[in-house]
PDB file of N, CA and C in Angstrom:
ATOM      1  N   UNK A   1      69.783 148.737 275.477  1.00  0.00           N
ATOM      2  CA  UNK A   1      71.067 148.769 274.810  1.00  0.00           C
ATOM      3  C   UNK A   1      72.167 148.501 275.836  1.00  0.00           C
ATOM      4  N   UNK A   2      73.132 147.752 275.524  1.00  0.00           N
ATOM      5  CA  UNK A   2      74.304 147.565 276.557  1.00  0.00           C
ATOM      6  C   UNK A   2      75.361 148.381 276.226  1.00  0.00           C
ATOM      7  N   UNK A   3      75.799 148.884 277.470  1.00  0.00           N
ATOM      8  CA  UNK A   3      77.205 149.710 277.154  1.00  0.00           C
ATOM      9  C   UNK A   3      78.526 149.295 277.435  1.00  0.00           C
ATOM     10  N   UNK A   4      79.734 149.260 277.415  1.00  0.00           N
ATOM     11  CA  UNK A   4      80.495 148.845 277.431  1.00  0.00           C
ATOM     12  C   UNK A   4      81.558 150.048 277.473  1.00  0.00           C
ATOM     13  N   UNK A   5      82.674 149.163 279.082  1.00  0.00           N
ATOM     14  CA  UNK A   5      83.702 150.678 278.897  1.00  0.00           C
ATOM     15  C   UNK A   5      84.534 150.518 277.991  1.00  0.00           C
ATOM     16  N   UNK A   6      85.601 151.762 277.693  1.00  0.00           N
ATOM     17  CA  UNK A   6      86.162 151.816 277.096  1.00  0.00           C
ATOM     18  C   UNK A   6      87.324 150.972 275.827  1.00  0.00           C
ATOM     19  N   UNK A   7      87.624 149.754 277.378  1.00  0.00           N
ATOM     20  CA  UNK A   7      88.549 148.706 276.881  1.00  0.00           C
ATOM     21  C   UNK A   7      87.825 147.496 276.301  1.00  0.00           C
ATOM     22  N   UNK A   8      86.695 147.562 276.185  1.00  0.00           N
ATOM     23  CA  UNK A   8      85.823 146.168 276.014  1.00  0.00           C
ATOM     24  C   UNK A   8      85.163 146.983 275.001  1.00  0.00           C
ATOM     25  N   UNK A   9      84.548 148.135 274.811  1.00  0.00           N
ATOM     26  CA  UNK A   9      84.559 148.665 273.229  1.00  0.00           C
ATOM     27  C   UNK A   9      85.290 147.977 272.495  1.00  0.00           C
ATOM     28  N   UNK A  10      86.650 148.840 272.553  1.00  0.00           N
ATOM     29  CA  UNK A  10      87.894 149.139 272.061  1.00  0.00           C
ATOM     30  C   UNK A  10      87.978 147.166 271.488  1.00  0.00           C
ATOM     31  N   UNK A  11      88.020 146.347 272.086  1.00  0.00           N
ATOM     32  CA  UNK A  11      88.586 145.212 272.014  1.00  0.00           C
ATOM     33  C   UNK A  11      87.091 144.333 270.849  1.00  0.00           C
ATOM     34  N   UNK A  12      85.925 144.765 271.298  1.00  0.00           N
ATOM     35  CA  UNK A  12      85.408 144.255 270.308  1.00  0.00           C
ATOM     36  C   UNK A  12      85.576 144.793 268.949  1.00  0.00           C
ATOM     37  N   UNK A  13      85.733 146.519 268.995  1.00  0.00           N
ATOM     38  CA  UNK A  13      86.272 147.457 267.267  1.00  0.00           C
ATOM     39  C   UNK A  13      87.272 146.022 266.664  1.00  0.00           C
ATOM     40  N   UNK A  14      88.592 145.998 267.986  1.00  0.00           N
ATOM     41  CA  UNK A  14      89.732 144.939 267.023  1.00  0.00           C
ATOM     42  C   UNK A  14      89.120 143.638 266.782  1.00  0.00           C
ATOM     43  N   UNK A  15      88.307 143.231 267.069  1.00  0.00           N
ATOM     44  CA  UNK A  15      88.053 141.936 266.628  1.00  0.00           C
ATOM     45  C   UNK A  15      87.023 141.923 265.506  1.00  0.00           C
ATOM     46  N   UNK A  16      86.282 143.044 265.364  1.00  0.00           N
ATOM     47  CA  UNK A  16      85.732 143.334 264.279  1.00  0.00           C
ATOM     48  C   UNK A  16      86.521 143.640 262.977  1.00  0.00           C
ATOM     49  N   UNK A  17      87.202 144.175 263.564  1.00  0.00           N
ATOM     50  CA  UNK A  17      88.553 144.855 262.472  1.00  0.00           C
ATOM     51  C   UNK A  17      89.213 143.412 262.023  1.00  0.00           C
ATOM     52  N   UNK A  18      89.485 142.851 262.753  1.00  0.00           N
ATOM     53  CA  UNK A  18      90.430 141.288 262.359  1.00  0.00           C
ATOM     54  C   UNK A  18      89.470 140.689 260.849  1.00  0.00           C
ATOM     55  N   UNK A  19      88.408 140.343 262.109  1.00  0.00           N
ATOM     56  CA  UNK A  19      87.328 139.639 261.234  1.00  0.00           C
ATOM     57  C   UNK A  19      87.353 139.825 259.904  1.00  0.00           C
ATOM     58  N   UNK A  20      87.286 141.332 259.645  1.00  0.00           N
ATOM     59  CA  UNK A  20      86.892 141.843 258.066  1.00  0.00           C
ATOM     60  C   UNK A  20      88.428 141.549 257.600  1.00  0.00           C
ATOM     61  N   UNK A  21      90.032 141.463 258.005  1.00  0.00           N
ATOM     62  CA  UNK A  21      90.649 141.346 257.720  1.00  0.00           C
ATOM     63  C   UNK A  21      91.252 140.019 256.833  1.00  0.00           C
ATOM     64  N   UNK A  22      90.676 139.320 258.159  1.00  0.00           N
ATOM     65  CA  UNK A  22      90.465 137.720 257.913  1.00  0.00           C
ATOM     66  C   UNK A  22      89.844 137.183 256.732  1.00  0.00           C
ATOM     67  N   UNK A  23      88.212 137.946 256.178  1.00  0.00           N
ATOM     68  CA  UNK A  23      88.040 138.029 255.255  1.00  0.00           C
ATOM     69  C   UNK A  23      88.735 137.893 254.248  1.00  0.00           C
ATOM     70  N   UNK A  24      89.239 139.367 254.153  1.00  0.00           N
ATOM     71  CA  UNK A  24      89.434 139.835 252.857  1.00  0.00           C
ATOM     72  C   UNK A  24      91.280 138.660 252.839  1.00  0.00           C
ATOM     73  N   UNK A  25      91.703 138.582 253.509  1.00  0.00           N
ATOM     74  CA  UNK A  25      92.585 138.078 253.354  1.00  0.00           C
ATOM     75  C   UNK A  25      92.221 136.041 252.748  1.00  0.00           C
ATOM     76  N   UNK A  26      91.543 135.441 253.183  1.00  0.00           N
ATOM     77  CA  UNK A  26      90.880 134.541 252.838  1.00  0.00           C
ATOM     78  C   UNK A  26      90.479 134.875 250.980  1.00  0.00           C
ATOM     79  N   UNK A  27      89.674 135.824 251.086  1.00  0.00           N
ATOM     80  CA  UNK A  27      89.386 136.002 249.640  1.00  0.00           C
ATOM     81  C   UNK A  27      90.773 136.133 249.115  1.00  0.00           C
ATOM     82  N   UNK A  28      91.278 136.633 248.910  1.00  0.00           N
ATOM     83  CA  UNK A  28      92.594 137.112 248.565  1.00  0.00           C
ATOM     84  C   UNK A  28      93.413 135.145 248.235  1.00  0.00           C
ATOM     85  N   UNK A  29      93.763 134.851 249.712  1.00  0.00           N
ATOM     86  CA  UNK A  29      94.114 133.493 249.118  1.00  0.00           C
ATOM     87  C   UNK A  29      93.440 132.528 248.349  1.00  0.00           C
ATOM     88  N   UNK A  30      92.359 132.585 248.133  1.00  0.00           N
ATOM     89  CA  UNK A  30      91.905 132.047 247.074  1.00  0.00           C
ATOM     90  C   UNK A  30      91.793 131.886 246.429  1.00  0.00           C
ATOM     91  N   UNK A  31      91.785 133.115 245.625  1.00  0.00           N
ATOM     92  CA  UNK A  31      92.199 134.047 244.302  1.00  0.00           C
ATOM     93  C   UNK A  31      93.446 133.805 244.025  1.00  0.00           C
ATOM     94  N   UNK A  32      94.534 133.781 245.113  1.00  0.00           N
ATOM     95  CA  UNK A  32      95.745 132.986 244.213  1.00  0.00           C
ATOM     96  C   UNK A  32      96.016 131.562 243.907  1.00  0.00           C
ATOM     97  N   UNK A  33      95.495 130.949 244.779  1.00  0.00           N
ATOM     98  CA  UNK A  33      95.435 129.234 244.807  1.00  0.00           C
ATOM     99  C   UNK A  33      94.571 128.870 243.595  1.00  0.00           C
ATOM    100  N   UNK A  34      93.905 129.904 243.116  1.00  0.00           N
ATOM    101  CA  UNK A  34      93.155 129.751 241.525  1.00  0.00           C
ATOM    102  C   UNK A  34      94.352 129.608 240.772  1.00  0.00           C
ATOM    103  N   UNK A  35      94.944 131.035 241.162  1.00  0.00           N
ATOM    104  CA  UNK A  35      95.924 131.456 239.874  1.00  0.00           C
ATOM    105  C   UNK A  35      97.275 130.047 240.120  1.00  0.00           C
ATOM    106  N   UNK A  36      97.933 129.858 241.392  1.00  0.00           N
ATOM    107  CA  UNK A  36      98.513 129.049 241.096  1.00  0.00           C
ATOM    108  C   UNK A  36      98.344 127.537 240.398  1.00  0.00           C
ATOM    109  N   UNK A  37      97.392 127.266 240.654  1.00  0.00           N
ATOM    110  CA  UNK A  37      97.213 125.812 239.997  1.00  0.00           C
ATOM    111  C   UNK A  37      96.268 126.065 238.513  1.00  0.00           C
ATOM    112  N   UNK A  38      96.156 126.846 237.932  1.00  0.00           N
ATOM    113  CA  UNK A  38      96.055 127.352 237.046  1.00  0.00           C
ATOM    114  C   UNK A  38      97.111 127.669 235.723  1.00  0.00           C
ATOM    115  N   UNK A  39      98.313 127.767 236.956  1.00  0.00           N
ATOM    116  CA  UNK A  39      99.667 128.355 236.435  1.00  0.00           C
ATOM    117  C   UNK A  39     100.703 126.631 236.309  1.00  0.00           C
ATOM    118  N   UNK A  40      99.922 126.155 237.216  1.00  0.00           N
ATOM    119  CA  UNK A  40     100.765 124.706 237.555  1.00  0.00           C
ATOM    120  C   UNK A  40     101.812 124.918 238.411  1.00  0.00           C
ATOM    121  N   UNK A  41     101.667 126.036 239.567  1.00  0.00           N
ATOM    122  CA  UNK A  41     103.143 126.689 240.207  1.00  0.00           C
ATOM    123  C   UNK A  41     103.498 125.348 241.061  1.00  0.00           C
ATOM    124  N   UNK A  42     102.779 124.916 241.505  1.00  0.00           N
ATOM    125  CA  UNK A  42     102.563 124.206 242.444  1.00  0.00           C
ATOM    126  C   UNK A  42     103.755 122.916 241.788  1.00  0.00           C
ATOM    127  N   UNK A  43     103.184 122.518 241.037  1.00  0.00           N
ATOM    128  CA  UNK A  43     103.979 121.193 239.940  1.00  0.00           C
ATOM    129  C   UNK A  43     105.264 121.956 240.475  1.00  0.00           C
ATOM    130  N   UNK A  44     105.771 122.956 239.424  1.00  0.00           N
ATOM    131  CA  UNK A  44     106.989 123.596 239.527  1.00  0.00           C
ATOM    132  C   UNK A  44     107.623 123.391 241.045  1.00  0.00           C
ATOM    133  N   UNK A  45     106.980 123.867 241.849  1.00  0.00           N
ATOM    134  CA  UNK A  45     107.668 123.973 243.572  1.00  0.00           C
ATOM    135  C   UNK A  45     107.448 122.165 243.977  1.00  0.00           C
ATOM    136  N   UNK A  46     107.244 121.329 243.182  1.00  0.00           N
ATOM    137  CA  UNK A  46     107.331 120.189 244.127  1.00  0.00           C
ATOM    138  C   UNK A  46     106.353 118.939 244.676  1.00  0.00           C
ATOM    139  N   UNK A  47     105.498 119.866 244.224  1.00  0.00           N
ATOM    140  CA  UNK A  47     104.231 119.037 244.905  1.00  0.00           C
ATOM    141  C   UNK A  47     103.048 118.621 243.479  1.00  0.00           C
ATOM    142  N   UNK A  48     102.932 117.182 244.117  1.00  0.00           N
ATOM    143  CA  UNK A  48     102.048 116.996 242.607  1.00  0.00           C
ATOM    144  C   UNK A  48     100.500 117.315 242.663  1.00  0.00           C
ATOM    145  N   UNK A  49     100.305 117.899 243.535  1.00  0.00           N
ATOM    146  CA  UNK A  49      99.025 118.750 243.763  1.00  0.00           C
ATOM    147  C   UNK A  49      98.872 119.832 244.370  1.00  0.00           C
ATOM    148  N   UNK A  50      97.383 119.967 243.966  1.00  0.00           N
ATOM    149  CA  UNK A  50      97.055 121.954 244.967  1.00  0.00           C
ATOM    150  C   UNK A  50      97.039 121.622 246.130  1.00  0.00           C
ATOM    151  N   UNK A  51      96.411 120.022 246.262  1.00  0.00           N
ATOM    152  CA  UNK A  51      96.182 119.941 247.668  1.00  0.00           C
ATOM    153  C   UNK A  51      97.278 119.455 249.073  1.00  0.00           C
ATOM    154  N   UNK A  52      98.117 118.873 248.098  1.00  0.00           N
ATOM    155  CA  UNK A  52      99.489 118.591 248.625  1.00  0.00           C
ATOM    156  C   UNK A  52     100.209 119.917 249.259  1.00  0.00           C
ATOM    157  N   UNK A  53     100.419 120.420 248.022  1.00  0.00           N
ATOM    158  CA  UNK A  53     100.447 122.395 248.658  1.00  0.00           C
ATOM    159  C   UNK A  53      99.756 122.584 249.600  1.00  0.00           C
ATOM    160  N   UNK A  54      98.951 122.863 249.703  1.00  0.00           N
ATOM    161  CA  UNK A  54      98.136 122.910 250.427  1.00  0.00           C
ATOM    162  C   UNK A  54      98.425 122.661 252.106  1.00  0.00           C
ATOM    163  N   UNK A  55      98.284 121.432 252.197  1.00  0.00           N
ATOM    164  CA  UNK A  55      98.593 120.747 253.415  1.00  0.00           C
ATOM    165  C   UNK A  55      99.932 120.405 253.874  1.00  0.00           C
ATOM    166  N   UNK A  56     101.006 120.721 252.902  1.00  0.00           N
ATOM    167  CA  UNK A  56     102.299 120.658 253.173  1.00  0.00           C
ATOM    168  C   UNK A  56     102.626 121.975 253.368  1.00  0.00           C
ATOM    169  N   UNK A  57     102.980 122.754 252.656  1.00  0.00           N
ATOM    170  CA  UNK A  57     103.464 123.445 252.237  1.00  0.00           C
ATOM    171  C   UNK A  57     102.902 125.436 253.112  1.00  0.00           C
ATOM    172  N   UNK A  58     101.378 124.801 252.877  1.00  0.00           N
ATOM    173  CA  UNK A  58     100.779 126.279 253.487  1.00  0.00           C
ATOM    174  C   UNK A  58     100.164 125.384 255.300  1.00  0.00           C
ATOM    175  N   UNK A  59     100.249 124.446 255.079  1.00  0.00           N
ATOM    176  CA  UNK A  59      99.871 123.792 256.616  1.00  0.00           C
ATOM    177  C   UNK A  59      98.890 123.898 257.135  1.00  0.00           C
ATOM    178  N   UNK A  60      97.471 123.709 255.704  1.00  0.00           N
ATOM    179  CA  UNK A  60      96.518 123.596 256.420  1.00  0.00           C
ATOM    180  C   UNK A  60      96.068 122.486 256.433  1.00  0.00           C
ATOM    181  N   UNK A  61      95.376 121.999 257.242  1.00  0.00           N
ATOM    182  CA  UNK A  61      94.087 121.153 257.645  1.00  0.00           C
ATOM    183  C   UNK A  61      93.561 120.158 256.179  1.00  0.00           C
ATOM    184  N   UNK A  62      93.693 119.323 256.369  1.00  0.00           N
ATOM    185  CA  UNK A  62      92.877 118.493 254.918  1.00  0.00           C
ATOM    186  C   UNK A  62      91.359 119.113 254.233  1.00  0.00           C
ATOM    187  N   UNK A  63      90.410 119.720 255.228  1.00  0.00           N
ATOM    188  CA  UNK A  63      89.146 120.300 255.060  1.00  0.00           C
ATOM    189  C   UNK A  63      89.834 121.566 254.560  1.00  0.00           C
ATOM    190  N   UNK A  64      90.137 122.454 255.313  1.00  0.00           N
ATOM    191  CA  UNK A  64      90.485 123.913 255.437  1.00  0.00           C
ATOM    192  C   UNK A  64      91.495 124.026 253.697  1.00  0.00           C
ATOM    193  N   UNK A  65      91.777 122.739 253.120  1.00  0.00           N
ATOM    194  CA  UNK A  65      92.611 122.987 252.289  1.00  0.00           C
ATOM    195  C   UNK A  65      91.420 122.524 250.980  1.00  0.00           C
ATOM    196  N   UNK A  66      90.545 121.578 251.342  1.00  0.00           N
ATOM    197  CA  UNK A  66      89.907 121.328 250.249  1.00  0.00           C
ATOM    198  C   UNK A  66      88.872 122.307 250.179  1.00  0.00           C
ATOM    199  N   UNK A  67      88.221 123.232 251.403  1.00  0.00           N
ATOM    200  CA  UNK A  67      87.362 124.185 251.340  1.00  0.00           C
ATOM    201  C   UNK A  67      87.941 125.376 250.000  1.00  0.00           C
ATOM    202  N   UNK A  68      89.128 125.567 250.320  1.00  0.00           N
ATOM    203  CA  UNK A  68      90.187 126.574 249.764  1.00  0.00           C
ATOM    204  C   UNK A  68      89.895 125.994 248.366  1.00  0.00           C
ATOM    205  N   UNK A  69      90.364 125.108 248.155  1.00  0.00           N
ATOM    206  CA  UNK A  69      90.857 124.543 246.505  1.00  0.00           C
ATOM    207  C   UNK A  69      89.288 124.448 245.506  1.00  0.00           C
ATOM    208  N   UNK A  70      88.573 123.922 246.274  1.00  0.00           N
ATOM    209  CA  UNK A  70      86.993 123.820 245.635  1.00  0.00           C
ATOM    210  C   UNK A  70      86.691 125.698 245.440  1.00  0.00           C
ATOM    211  N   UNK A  71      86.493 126.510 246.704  1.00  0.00           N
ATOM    212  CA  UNK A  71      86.147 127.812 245.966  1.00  0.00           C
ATOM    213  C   UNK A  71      87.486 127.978 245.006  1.00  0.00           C
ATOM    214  N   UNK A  72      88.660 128.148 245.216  1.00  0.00           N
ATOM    215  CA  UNK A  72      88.979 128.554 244.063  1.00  0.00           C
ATOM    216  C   UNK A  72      88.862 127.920 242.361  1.00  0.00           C
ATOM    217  N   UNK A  73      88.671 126.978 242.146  1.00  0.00           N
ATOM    218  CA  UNK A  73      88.008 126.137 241.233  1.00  0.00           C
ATOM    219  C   UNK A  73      86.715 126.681 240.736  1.00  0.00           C
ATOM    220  N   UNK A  74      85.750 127.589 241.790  1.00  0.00           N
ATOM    221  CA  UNK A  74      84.606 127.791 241.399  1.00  0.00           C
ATOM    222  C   UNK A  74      85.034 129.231 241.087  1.00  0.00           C
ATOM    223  N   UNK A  75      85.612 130.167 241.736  1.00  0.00           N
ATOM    224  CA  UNK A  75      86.235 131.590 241.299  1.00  0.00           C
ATOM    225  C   UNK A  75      86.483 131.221 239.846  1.00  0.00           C
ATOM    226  N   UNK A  76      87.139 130.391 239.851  1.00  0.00           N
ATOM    227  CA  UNK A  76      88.276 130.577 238.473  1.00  0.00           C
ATOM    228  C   UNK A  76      86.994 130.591 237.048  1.00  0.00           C
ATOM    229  N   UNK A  77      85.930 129.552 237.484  1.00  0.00           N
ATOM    230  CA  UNK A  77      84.609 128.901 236.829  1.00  0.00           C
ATOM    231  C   UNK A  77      83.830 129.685 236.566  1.00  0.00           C
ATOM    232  N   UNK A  78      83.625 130.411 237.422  1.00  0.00           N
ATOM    233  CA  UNK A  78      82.612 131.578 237.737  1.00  0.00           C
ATOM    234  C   UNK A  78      82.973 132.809 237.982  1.00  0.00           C
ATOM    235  N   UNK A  79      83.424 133.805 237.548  1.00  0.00           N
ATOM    236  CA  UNK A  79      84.387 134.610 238.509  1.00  0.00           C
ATOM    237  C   UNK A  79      83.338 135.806 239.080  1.00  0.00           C
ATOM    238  N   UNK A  80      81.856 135.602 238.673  1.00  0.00           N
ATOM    239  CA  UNK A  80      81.479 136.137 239.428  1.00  0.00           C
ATOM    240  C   UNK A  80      80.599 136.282 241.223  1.00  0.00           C
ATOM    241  N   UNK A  81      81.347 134.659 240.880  1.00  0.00           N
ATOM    242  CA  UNK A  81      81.649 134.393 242.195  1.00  0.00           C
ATOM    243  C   UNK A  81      82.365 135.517 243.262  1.00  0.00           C
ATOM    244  N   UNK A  82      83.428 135.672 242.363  1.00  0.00           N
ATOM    245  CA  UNK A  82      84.253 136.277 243.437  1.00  0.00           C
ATOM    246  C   UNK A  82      83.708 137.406 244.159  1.00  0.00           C
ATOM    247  N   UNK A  83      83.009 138.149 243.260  1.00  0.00           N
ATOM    248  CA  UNK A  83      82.817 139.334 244.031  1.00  0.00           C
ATOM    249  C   UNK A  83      81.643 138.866 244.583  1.00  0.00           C
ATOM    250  N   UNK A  84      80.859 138.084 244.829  1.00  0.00           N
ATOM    251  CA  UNK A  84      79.691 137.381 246.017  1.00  0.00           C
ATOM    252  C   UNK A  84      80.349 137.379 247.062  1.00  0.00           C
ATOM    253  N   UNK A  85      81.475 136.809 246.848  1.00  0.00           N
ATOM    254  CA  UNK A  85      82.658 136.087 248.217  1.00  0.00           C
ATOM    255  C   UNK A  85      82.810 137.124 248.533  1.00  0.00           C
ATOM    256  N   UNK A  86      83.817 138.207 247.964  1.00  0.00           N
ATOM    257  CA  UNK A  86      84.119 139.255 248.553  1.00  0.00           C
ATOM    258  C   UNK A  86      83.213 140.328 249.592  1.00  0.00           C
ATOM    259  N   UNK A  87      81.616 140.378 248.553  1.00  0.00           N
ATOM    260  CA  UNK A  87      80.703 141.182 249.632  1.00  0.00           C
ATOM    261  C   UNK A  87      80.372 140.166 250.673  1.00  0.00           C
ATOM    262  N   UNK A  88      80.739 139.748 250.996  1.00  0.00           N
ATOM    263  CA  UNK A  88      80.284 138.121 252.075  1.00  0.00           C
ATOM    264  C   UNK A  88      78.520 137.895 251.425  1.00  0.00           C
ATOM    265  N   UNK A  89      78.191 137.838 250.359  1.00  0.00           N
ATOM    266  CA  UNK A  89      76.493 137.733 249.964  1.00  0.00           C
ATOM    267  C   UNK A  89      76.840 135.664 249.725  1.00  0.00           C
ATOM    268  N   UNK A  90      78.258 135.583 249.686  1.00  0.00           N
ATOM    269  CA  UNK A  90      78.365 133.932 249.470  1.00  0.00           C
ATOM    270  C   UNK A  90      79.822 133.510 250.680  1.00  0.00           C
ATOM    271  N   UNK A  91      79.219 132.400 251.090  1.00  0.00           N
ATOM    272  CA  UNK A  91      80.500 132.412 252.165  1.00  0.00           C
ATOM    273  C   UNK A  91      81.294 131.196 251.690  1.00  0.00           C
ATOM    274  N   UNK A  92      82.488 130.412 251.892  1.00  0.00           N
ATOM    275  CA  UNK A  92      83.641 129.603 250.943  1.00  0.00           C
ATOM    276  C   UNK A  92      82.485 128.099 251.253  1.00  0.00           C
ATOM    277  N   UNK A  93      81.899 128.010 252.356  1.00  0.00           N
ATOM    278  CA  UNK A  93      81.209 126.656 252.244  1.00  0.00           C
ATOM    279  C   UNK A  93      79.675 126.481 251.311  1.00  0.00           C
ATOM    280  N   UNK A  94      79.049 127.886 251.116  1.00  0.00           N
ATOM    281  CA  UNK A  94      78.394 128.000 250.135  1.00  0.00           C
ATOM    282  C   UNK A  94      79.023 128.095 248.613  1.00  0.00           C
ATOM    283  N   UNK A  95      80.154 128.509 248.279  1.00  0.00           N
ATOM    284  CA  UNK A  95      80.833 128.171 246.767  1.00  0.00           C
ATOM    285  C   UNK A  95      81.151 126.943 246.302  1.00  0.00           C
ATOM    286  N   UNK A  96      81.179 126.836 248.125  1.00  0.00           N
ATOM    287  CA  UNK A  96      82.006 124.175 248.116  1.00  0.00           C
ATOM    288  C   UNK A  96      80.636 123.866 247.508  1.00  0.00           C
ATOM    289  N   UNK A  97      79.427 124.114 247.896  1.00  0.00           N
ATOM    290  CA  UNK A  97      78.341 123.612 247.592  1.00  0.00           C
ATOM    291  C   UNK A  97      78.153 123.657 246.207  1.00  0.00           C
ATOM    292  N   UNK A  98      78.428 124.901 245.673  1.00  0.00           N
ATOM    293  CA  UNK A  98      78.328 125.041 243.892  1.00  0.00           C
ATOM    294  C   UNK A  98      79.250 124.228 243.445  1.00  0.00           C
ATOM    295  N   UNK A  99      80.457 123.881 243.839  1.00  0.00           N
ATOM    296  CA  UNK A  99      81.411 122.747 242.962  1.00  0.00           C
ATOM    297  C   UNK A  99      80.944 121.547 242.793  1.00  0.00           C
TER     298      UNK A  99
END
């Protein structure tokens, strides 16, 4: 078993801690990028797509935005998706695969 002092514990706890944060926060945006283009918010604010949003607007990545838009498409489809996603038992490039 390896031990580790105090500060190198301590620093892997926060990055563990992020991680699950990162998560749940990921799930979380997804779940609204359902609801917004669902809602058509997107139309409303400007942009004639989710994915335009997307890459304008929230500033991601062309992948990182279509990864996003495909699970939420499959949430919205499936919603028992979501709670797969949520226990991590499905990860966002395994939900791309179900679309």
């Amino acid at each position: 078993m390896l031990h580790y002092d105090r500060d190198e514990s301590a620093l892997l706890t926060e990055v563990k801690d992020l991680v699950d944060w990162e998560h749940g926060a990921t799930c979380d945006i997804v779940e609204r990028l359902g609801k917004i283009e669902g809602d058509g918010l997107h139309l409303k604010a400007g942009y004639n797509s989710l994915f335009a949003y997307c890459t304008i607007a929230l500033e991601y990545s062309d992948d990182s935005a279509m990864r996003r838009i495909r699970a939420a498409r499959v949430l919205r489809r499936y919603p028992k998706a979501r709670k797969l996603l949520r226990e991590r038992r499905l990860t966002l490039s395994a939900i791309c695969l179900l679309s």
